[in-house]
C-alpha atoms as a PDB file:
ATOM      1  CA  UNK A   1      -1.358 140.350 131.124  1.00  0.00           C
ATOM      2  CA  UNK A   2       1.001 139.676 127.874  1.00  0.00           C
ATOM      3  CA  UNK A   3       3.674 142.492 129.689  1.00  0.00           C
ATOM      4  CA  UNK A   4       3.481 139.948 133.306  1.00  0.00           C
ATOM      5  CA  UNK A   5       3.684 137.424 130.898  1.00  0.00           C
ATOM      6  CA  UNK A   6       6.755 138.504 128.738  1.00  0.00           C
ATOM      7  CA  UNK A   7       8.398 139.248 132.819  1.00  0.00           C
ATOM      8  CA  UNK A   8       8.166 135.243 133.002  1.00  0.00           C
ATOM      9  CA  UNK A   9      10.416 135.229 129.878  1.00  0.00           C
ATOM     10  CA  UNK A  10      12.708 137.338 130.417  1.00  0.00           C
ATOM     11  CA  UNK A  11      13.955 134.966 133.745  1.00  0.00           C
ATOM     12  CA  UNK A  12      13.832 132.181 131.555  1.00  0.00           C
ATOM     13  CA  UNK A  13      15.753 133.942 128.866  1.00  0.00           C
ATOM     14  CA  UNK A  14      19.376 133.675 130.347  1.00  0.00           C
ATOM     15  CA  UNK A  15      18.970 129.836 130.523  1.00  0.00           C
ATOM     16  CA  UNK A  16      17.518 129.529 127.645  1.00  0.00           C
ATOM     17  CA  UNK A  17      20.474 131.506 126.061  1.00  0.00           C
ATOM     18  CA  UNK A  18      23.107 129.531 127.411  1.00  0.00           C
ATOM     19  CA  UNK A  19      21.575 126.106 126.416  1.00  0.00           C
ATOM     20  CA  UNK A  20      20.287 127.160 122.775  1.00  0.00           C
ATOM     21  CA  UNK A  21      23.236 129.535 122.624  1.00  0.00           C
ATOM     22  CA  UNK A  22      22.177 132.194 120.809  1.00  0.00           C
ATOM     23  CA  UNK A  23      22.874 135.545 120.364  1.00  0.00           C
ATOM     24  CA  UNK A  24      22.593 138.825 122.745  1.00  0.00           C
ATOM     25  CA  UNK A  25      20.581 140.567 119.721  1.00  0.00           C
ATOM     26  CA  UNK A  26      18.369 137.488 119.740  1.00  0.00           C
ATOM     27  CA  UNK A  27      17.303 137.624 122.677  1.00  0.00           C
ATOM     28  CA  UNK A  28      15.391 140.823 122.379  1.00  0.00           C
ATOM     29  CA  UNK A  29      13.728 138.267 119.791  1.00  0.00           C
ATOM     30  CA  UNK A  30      12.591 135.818 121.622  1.00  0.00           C
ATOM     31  CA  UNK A  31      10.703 138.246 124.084  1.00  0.00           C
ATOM     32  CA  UNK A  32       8.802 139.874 120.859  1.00  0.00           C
ATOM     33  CA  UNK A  33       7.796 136.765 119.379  1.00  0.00           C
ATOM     34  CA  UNK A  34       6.299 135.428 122.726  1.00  0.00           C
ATOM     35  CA  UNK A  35       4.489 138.681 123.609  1.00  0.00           C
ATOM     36  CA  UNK A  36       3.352 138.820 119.733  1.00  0.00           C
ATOM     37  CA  UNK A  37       2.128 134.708 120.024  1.00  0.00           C
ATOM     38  CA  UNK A  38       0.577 135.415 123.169  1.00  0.00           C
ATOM     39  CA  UNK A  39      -1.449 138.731 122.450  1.00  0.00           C
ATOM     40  CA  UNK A  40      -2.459 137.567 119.748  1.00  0.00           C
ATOM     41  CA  UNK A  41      -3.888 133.925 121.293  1.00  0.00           C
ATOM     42  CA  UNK A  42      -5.363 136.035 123.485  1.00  0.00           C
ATOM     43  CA  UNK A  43      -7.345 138.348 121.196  1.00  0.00           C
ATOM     44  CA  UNK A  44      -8.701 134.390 119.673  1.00  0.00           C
ATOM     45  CA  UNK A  45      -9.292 133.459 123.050  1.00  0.00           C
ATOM     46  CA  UNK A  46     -11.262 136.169 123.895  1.00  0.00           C
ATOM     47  CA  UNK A  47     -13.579 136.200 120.632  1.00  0.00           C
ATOM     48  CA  UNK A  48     -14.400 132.708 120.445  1.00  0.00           C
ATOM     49  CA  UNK A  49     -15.440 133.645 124.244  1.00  0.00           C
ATOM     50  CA  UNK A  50     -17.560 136.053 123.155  1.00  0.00           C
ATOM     51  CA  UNK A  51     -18.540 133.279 120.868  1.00  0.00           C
ATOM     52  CA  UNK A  52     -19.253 130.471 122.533  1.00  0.00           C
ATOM     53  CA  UNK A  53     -19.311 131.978 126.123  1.00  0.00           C
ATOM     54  CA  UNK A  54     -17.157 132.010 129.009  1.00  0.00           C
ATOM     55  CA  UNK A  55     -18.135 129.340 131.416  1.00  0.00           C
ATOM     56  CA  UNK A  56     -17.937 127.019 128.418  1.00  0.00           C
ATOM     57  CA  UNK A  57     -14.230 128.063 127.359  1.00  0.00           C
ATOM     58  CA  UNK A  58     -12.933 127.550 130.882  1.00  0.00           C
ATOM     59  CA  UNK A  59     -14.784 124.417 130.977  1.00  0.00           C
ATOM     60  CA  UNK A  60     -13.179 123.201 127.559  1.00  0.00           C
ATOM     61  CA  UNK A  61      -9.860 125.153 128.321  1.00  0.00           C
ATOM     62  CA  UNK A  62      -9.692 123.439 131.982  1.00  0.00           C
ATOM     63  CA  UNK A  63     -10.214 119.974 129.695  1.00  0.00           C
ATOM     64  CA  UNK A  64      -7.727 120.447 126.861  1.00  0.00           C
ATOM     65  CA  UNK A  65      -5.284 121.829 129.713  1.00  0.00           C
ATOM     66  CA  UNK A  66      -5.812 118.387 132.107  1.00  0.00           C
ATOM     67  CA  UNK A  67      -4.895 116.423 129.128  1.00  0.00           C
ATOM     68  CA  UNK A  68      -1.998 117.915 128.182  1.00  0.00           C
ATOM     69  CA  UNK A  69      -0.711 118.453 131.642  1.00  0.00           C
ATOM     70  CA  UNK A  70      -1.158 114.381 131.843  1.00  0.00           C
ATOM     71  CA  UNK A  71       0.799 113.719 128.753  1.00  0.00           C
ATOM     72  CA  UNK A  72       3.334 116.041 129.471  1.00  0.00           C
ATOM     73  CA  UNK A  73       4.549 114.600 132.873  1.00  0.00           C
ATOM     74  CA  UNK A  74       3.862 110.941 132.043  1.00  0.00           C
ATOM     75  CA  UNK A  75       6.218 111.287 129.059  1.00  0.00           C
ATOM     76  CA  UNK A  76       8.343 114.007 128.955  1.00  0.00           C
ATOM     77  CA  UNK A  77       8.956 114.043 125.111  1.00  0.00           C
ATOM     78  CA  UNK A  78       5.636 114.323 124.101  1.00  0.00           C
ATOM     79  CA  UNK A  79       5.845 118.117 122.602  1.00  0.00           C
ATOM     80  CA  UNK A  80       2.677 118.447 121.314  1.00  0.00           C
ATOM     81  CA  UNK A  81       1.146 118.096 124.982  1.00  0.00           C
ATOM     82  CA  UNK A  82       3.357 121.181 125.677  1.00  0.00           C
ATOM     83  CA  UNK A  83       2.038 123.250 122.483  1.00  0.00           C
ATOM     84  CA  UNK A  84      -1.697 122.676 123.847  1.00  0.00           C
ATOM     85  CA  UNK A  85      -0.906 123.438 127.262  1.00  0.00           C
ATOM     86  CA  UNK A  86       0.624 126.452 126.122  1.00  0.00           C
ATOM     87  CA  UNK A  87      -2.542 127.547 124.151  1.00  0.00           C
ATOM     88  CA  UNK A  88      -5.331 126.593 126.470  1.00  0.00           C
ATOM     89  CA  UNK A  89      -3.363 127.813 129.771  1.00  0.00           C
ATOM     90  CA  UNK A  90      -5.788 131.437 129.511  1.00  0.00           C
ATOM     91  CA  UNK A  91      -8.950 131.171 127.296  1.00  0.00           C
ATOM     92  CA  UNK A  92     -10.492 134.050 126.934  1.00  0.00           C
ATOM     93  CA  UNK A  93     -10.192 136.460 130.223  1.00  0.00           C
ATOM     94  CA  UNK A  94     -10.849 133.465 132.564  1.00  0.00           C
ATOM     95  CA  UNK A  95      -7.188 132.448 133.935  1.00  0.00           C
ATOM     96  CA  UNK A  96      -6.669 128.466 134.025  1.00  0.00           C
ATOM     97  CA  UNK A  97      -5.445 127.944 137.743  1.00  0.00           C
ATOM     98  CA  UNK A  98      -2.276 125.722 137.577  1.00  0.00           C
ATOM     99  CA  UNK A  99      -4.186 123.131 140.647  1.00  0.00           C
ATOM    100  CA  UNK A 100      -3.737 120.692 137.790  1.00  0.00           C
ATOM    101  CA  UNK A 101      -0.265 121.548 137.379  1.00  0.00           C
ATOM    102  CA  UNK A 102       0.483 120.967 141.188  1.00  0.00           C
ATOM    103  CA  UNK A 103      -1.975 118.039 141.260  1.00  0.00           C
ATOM    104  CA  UNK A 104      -0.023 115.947 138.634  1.00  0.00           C
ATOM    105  CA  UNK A 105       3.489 117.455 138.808  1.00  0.00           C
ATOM    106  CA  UNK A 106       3.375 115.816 141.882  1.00  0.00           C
ATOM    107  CA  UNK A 107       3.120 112.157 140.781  1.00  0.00           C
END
């Protein structure tokens, strides 16, 4: 999952580039920070799921990930919305379907 995952950043990476304008040896930087952010989330994810159990870490990750969707479209600077939605967008091994996404993107 955290090698699909660093696939999605490597498309964004050449836009990214150009409008942060960095460096070609920094990219290779940005792709090990987000795989290294993201496994590790994951490995938290997954204990507390262990923890706390799975139904109720989708349930709670499906709630923390509705709000921040909701904040994030209605106003588009809010960047802690995006930081939550970012961390809450796989708990544990359940995947959070994006039907929220779609659902408010849309209005």
């Amino acid at each position: 999952m955290v090698v699909l995952d660093a696939t999605v950043v490597n498309i964004a990476l050449p836009t990214a580039q150009r409008d942060l304008a960095f460096s070609n040896a920094n990219r290779q930087w940005v792709v090990t920070a987000y795989s290294l952010a993201f496994g590790g989330l994951l490995l938290v994810g997954g204990r507390m799921s262990d923890l706390v159990g799975r139904k109720r870490m989708l349930i709670i990750g499906r709630a923390v990930h509705s709000y921040a969707v909701t904040f994030w479209v209605s106003a588009g600077i809010f960047a802690g919305a995006a930081v939550v939605c970012g961390l809450v967008l796989r708990p544990g091994v359940l995947e959070q379907p994006d039907s929220e996404t779609a659902v408010f993107a849309a209005a």
